[in-house]
Protein backbone atom coordinates (compact mmCIF):
# COMPACT_ATOMS: atom_id res chain seq x y z
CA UNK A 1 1.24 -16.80 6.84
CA UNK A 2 -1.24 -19.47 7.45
CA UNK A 3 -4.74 -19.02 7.33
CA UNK A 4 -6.87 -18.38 10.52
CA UNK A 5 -9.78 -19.83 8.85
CA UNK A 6 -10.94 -15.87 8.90
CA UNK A 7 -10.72 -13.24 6.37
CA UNK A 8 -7.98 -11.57 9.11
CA UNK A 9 -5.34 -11.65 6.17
CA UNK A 10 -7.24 -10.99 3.31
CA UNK A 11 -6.55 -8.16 1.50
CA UNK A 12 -9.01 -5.65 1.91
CA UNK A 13 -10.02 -3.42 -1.20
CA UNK A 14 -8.21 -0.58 -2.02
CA UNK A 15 -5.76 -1.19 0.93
CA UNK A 16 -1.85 -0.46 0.65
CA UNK A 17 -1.21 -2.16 4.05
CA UNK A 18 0.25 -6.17 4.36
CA UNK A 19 -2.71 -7.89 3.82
CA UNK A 20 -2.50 -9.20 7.23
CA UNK A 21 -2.22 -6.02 8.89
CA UNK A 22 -5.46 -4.23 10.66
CA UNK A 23 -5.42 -0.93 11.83
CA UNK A 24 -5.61 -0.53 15.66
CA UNK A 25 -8.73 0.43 16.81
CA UNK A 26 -9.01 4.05 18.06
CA UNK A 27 -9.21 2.98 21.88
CA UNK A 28 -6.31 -0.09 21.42
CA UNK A 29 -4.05 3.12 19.35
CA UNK A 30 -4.35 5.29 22.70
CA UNK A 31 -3.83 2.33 25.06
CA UNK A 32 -0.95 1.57 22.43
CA UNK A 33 0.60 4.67 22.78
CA UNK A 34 0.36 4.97 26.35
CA UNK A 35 2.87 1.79 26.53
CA UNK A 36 4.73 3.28 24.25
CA UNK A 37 5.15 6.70 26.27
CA UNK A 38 6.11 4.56 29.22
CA UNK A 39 5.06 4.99 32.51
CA UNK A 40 1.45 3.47 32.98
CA UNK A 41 2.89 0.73 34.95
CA UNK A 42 0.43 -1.49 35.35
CA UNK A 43 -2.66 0.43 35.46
CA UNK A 44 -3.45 -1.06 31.71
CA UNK A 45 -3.00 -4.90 33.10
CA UNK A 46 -6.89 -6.40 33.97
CA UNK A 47 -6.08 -8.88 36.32
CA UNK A 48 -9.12 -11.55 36.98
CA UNK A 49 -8.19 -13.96 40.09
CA UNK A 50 -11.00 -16.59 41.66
CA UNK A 51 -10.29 -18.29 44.87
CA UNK A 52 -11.54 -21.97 43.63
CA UNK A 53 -12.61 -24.78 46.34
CA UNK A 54 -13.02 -28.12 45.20
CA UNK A 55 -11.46 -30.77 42.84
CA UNK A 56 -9.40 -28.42 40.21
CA UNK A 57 -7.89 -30.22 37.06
CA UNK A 58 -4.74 -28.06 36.25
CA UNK A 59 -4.36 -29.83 32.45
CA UNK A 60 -8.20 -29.31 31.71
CA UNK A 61 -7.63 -25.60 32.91
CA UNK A 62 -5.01 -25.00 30.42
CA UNK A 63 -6.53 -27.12 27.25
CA UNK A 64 -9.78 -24.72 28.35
CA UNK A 65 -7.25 -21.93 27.91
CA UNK A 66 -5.74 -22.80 25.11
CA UNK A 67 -9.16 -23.26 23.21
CA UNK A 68 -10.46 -19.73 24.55
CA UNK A 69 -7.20 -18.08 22.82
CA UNK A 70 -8.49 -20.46 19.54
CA UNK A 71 -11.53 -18.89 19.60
CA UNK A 72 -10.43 -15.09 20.19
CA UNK A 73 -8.12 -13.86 17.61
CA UNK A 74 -7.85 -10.85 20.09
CA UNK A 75 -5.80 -12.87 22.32
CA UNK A 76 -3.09 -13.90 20.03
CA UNK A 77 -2.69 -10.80 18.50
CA UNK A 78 0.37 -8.74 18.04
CA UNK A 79 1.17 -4.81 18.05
CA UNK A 80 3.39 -3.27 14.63
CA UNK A 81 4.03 -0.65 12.74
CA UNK A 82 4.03 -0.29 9.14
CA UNK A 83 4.64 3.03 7.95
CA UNK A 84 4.72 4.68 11.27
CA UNK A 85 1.15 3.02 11.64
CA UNK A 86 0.30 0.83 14.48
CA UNK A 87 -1.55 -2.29 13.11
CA UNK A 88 -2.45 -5.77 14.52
CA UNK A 89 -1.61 -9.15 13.17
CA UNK A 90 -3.30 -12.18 14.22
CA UNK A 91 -0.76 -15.00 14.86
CA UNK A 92 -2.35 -18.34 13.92
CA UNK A 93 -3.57 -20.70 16.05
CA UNK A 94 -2.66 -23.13 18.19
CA UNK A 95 -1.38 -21.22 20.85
CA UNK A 96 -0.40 -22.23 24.21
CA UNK A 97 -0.77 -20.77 27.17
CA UNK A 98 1.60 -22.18 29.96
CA UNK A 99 -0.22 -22.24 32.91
CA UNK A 100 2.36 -22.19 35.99
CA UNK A 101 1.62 -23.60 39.45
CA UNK A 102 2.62 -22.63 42.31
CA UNK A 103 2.48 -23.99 45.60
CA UNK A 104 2.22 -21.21 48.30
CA UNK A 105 0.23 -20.47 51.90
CA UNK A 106 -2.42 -17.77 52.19
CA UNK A 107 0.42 -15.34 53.56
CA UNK A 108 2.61 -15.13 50.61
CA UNK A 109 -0.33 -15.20 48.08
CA UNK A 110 -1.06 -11.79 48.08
CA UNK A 111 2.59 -10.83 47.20
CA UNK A 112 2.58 -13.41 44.51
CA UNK A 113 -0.07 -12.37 42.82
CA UNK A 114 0.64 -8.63 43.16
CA UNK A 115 4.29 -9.30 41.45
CA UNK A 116 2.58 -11.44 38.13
CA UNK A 117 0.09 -8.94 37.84
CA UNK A 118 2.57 -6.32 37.46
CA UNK A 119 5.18 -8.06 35.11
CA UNK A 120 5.25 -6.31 31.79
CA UNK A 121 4.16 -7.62 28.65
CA UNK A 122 5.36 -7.97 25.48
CA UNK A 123 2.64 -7.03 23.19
CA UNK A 124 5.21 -6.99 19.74
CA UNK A 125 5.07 -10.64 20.29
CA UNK A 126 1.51 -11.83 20.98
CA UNK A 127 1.64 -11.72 24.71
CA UNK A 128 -1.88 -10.70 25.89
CA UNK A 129 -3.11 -13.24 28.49
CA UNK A 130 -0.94 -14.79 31.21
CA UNK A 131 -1.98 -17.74 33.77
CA UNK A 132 -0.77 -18.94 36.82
CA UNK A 133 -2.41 -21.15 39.79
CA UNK A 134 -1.50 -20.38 43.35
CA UNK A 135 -1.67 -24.18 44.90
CA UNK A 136 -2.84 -23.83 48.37
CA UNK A 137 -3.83 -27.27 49.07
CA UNK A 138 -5.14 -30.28 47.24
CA UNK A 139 -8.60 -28.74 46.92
CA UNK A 140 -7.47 -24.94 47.25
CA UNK A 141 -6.48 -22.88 44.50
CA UNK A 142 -6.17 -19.24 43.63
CA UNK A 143 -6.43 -18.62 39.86
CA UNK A 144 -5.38 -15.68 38.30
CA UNK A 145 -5.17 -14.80 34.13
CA UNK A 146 -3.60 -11.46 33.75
CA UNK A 147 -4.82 -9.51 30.30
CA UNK A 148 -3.49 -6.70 28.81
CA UNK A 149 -5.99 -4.04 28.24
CA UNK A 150 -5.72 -3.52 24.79
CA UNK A 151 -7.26 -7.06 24.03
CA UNK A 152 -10.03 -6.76 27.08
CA UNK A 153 -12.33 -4.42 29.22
CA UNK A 154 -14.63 -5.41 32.21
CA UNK A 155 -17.60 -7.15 29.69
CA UNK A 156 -15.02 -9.29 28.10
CA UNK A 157 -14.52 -10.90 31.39
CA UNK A 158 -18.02 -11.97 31.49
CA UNK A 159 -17.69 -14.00 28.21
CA UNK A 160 -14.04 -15.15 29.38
CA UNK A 161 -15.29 -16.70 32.57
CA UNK A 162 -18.75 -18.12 30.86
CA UNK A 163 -16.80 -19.76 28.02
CA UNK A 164 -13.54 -20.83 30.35
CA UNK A 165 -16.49 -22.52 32.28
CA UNK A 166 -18.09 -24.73 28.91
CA UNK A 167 -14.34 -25.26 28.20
CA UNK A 168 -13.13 -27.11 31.25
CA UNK A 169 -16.25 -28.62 31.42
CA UNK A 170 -15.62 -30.11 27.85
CA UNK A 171 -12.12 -30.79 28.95
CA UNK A 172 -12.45 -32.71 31.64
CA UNK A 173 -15.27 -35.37 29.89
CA UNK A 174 -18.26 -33.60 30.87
CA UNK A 175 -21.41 -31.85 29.18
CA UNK A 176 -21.34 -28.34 29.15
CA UNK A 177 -24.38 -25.95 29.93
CA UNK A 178 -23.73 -24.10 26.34
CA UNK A 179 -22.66 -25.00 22.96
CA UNK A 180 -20.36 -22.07 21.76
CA UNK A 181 -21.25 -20.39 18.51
CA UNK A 182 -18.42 -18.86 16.21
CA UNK A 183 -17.25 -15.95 18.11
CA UNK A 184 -17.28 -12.26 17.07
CA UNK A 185 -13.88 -11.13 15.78
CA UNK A 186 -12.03 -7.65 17.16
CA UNK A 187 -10.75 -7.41 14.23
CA UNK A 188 -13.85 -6.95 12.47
CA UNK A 189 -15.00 -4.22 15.17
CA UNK A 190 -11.49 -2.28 14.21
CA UNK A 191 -12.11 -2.09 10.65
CA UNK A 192 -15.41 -1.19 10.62
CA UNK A 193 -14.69 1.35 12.99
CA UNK A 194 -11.97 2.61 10.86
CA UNK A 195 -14.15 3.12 8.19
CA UNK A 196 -16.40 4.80 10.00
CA UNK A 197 -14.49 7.53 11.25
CA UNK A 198 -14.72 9.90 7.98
CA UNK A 199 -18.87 9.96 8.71
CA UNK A 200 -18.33 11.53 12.21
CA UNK A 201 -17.77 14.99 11.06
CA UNK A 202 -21.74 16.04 12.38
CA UNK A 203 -21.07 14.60 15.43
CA UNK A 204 -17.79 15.76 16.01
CA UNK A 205 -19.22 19.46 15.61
CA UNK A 206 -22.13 18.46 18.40
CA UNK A 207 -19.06 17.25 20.68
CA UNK A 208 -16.87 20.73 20.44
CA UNK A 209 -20.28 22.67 20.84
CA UNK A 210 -20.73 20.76 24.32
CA UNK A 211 -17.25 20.86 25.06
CA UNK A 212 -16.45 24.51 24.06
CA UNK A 213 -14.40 26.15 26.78
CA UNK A 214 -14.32 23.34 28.76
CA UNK A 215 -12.07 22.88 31.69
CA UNK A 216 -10.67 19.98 33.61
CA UNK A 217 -11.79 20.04 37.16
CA UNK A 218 -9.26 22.18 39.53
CA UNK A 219 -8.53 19.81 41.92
CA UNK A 220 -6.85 20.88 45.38
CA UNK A 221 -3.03 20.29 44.88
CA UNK A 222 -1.39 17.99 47.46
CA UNK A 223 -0.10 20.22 50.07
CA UNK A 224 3.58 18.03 49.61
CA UNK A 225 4.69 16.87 45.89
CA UNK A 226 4.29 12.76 45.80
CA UNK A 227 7.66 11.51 45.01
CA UNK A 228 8.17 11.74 41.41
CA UNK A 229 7.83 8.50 40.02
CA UNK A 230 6.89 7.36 36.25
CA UNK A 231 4.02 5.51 37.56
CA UNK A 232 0.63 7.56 39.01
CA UNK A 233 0.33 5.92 42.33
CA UNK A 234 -3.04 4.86 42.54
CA UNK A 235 -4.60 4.68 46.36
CA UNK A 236 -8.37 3.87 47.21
CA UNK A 237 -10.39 5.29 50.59
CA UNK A 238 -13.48 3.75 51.54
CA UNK A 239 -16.99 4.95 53.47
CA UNK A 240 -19.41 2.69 54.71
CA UNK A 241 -23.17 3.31 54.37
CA UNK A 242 -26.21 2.55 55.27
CA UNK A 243 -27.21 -0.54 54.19
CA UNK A 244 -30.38 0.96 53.19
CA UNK A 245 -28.97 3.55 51.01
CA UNK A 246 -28.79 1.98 47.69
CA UNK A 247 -32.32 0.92 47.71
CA UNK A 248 -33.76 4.25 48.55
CA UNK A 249 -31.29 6.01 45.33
CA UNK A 250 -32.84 3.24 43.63
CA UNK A 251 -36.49 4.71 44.06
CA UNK A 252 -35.58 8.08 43.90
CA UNK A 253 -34.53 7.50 40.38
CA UNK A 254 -37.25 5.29 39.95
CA UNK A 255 -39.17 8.49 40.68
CA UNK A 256 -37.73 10.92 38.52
CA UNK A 257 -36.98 8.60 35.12
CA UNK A 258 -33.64 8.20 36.24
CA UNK A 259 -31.04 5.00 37.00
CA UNK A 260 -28.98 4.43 40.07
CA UNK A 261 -25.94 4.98 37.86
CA UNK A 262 -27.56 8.68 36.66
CA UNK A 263 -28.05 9.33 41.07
CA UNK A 264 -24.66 8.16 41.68
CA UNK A 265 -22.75 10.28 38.85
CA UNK A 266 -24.98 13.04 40.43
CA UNK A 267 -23.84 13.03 43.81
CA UNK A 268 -20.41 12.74 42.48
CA UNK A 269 -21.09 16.06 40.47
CA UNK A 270 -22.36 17.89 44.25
CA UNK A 271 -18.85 16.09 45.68
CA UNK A 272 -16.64 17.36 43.61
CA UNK A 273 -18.16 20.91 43.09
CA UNK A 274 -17.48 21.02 47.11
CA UNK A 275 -13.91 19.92 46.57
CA UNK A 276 -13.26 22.45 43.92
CA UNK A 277 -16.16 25.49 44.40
CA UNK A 278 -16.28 25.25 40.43
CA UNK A 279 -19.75 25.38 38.72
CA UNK A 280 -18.72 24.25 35.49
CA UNK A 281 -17.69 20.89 35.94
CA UNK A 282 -16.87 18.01 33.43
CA UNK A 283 -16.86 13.86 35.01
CA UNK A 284 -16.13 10.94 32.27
CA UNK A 285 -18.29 8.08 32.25
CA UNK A 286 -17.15 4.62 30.82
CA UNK A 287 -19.16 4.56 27.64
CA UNK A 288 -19.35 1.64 25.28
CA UNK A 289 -19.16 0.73 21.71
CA UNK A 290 -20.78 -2.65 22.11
CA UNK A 291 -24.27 -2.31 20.53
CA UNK A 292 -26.71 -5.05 18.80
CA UNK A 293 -26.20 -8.87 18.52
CA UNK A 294 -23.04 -8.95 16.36
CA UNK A 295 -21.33 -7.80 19.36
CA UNK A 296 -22.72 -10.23 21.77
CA UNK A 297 -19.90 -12.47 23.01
CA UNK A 298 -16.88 -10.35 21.64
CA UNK A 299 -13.42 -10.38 23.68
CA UNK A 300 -11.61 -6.89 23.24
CA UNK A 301 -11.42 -2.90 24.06
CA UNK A 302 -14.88 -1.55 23.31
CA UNK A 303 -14.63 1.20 26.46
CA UNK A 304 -15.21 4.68 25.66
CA UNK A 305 -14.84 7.62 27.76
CA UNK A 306 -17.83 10.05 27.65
CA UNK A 307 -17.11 13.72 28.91
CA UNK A 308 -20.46 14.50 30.58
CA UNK A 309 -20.42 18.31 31.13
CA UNK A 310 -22.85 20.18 33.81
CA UNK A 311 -23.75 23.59 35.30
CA UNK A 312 -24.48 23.47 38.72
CA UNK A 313 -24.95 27.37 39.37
CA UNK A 314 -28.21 28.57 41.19
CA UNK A 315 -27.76 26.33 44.24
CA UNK A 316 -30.01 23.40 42.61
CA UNK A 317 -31.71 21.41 44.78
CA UNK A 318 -30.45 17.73 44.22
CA UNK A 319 -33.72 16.59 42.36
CA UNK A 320 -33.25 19.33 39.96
CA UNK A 321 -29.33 18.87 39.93
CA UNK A 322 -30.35 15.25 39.15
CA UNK A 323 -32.06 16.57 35.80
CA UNK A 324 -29.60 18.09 34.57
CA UNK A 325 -26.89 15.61 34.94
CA UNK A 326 -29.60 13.14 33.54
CA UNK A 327 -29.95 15.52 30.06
CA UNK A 328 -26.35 15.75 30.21
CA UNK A 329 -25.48 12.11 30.09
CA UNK A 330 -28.16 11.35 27.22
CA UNK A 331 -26.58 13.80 25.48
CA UNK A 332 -23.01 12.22 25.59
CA UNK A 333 -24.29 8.39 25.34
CA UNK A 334 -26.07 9.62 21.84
CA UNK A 335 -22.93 10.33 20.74
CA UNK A 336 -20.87 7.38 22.33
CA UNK A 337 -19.60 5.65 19.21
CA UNK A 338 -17.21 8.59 18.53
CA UNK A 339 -13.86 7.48 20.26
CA UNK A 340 -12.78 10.13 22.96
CA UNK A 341 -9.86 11.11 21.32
CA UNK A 342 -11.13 12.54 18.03
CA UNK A 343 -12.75 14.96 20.15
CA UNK A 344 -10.05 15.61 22.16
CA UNK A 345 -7.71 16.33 18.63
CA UNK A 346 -10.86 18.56 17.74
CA UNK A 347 -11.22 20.44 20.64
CA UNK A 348 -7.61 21.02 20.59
CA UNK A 349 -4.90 21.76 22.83
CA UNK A 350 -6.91 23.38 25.43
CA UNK A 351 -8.46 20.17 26.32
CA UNK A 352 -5.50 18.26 26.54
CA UNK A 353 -2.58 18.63 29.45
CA UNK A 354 0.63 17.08 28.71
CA UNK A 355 -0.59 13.55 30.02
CA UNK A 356 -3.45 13.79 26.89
CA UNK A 357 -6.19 13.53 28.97
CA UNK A 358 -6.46 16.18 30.38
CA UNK A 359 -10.42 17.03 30.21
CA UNK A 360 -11.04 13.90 31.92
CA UNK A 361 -9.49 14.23 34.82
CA UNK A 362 -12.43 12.66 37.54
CA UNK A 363 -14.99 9.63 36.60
CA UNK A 364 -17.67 8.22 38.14
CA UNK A 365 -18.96 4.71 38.40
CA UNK A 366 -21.22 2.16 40.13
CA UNK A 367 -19.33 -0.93 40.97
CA UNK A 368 -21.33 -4.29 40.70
CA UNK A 369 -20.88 -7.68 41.52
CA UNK A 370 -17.72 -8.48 40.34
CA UNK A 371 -16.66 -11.59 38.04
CA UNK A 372 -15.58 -15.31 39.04
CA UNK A 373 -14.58 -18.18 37.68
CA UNK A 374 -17.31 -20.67 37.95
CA UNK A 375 -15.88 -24.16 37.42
CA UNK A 376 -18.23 -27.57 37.41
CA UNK A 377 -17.74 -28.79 41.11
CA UNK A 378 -15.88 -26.02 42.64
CA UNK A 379 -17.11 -22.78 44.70
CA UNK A 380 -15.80 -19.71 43.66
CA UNK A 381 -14.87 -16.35 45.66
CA UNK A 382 -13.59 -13.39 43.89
CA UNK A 383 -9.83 -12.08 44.95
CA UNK A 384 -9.54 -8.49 44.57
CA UNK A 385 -6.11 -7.36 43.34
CA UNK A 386 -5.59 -3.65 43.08
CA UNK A 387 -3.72 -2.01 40.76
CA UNK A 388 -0.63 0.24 41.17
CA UNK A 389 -1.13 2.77 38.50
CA UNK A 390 -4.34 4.94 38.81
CA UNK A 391 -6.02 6.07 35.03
CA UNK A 392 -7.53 9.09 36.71
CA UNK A 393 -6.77 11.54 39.27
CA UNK A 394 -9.76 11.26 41.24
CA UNK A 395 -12.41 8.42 40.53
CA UNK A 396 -16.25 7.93 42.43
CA UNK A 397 -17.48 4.63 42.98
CA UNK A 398 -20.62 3.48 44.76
CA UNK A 399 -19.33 0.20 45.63
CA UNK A 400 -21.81 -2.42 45.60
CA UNK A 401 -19.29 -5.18 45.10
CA UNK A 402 -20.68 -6.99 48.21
CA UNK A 403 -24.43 -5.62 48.53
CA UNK A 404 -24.84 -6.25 52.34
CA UNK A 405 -22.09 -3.77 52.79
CA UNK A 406 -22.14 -0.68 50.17
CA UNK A 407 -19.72 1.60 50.37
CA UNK A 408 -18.31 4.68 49.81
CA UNK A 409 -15.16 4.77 47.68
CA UNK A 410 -13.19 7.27 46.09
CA UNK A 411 -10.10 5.88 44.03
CA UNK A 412 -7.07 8.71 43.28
CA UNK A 413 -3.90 9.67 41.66
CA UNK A 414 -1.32 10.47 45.02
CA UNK A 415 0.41 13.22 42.71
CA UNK A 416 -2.71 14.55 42.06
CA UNK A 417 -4.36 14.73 44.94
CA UNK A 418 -3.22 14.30 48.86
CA UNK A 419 -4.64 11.42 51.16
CA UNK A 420 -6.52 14.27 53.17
CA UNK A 421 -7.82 15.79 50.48
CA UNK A 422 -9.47 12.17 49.40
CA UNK A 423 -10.38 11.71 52.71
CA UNK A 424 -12.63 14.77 52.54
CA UNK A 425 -13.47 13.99 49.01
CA UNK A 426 -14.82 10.68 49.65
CA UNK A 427 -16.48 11.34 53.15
CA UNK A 428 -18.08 14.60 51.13
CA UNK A 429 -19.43 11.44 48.76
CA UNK A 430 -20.63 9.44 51.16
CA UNK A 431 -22.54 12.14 53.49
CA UNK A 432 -24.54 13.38 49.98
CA UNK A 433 -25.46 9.88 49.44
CA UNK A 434 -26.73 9.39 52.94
CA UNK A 435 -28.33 12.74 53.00
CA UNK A 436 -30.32 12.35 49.11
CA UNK A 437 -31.48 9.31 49.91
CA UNK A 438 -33.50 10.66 52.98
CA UNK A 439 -34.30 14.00 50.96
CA UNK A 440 -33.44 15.00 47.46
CA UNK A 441 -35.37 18.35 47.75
CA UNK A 442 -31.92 19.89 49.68
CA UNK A 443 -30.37 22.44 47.64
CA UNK A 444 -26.39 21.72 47.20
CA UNK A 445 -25.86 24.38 49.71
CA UNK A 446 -27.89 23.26 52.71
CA UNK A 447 -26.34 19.34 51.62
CA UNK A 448 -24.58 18.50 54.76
CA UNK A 449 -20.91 18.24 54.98
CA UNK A 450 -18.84 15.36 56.69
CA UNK A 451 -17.49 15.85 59.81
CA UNK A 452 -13.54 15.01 60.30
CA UNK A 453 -14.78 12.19 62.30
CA UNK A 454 -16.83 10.13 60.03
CA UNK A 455 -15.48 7.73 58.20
CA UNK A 456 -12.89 5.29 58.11
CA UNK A 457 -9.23 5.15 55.82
């Protein structure tokens, strides 16, 4: 085919593949097979939507767009098999992305946006990044670009919405703040990767001796089955706090050598051993393989789920609790370049239900700021669009999304887990929180628990 100015179709040394043909990184081959199981729905589509206010040049947007997919390979790359082997193929450039306006008022947006987000893709032919503009008025826009997940995760947005930004700038006659350097390749990450994998034999050993006898986390089952569906419903509940609370885990970790993230996966640890009266308890934390300059500025999948694994027998107070998760979690980011799934295929079947991810079954996370579109000229207000599938039966957040008003959130599975069982789960969350940051010397026992009352749905 023709060139993509890359080496993306030379042949590599050694290599009985089409010299086009890249294998699929080890996170893309599980997100690959999950399509190809069926039934994710749409919890693998990232959608990324900016309410924009101001003069906004539709046929800038869309030469901006089509220059982004120029300079990403990632975007305009297609999903085969060769041998039984997934692999990727780059399709060369140009490629266009239509970019399809609407014109719609506020009520029907939501609904709009909701259906495009949710519309399949085609990934055999290419199809990883879809636009559309939601016209609201001459100087009101909503714009959403839906991704596939194999080609992004959340720090890929960042570099989307920075370069989108230098693009339309460029496009519509002005000076841009940047001058874009050649950008990092995926494909590059995948094959060094690949290569990699025979040299992880050491660490692979360190994972099963951390994971040995490892259970997923018993969660209460709903007290009526969901209707069976293919698609995990996903549903959120929320707590307020204190507005004072995240600034108070901030310097109790500042304290004790330890980030809000590490106090927030903690109190998710006391949650859930409530919910389930286990000791031994596992929680995944998004890891990443993103490390060093080369990786600066690359679009594509470089998530990795860490199994952090503690004991909470004894009755720890939370400061000593807080420890332990802390040793725990350095433990799994030293080894966070190993992709998840080797060491679930090592550990073996007992790690792994039928929906293969099985020892992961509840995360934990701190949710920032999220990301907008900044265009020259325009304001910009994030649109949140939820998704319909959930990735995990029961996910923590301390939600800090808009930092006037943290919250509380606890994000679940409805076959997995009943609304009053969340309820409790994420009230159980919120009370800890409340209750650490005005003493972490309580022991998990004497940590209070919520009242029916507090709270809202």
């Amino acid at each position: 085919g023709p060139s993509t100015g890359r080496d993306d179709r030379t042949p590599r040394p050694g290599s009985d593949r089409p010299a086009e043909c890249v294998p699929l990184s080890r996170a893309q081959r599980r997100m690959w097979l999950m399509e190809r199981l069926g039934g994710t729905g749409d919890s693998y589509h990232v959608p990324f939507a900016t309410r924009v206010s101001g003069p906004f040049d539709v046929a800038a947007f869309a030469t901006a767009l089509t220059s982004l997919v120029a300079r990403h390979a990632i975007l305009r790359t297609r999903y085969t098999e060769h041998d039984g082997e997934p692999c990727q193929e780059v399709l060369p450039t140009p490629r266009t992305v239509p970019v399809h306006v609407v014109d719609t008022d506020e009520a029907q947006a939501p609904e709009l946006l909701r259906r495009e987000t949710a519309r399949p893709f085609d990934l055999a032919a290419g199809d990883a990044v879809r636009a559309l503009v939601l016209r609201h008025g001459p100087q009101d826009h909503t714009v959403l670009l839906t991704f596939h997940h194999i080609a992004v995760d959340g720090a890929s947005l960042e570099t989307v919405a920075g370069e989108l930004a230098d693009l339309y700038t460029t496009a519509t006659g002005g000076t841009p703040r940047h001058t874009l350097a050649a950008a990092p390749q995926y494909a590059d990450h995948a094959r060094r990767e690949h290569e990699a994998l025979s040299g992880f034999e050491e660490e692979l050993e360190r994972w099963s001796e951390l994971l040995a006898d490892a259970e997923p986390p018993r969660l209460p089952p709903p007290a009526a089955p969901a209707p069976d569906t293919a698609v995990r419903p996903a549903a959120v509940r929320t707590v307020p706090l204190t507005p004072t609370v995240p600034d108070a885990l901030r310097t109790l970790g500042a304290q004790r050598q330890a980030t809000l993230f590490t106090v927030s996966l903690t109190a998710a640890f006391a949650a859930l051993h409530r919910l389930t009266g286990d000791d031994d308890l596992v929680i995944g934390v998004a890891g990443t393989h993103r490390s060093g300059t080369a990786m600066r500025g690359l679009v594509g999948l470089c998530v990795n789920t860490l199994p952090v694994r503690v004991d909470l027998s004894g009755a720890p107070s939370f400061s000593r609790l807080l420890r332990r998760v802390g040793d725990a979690l350095l433990e799994a980011q030293q080894h966070r370049h190993v992709p998840f799934d080797l060491v679930l295929e090592r550990l073996g079947a007992g790690a792994r239900g039928a929906d293969g991810t099985a020892l992961v079954r509840v995360t934990s996370d701190v949710l920032g700021e999220p990301t907008v579109l900044r265009l020259p000229g325009t304001s910009a207000e994030y649109v949140d669009l939820p998704s319909d599938g959930a990735k995990f039966n029961l996910s923590y957040g301390l939600d800090l999304a808009d930092p006037a008003r943290p919250r509380a959130l606890v994000q679940y599975d409805a076959h997995a887990l009943d609304d009053a069982a969340a309820q409790t789960a994420v009230r159980d969350y919120a009370a800890l929180l409340d209750a650490v940051a005005a003493d972490p010397e309580l022991t998990l026992d004497a940590l209070p628990a919520a009242g029916p009352q507090d709270g809202s749905p």
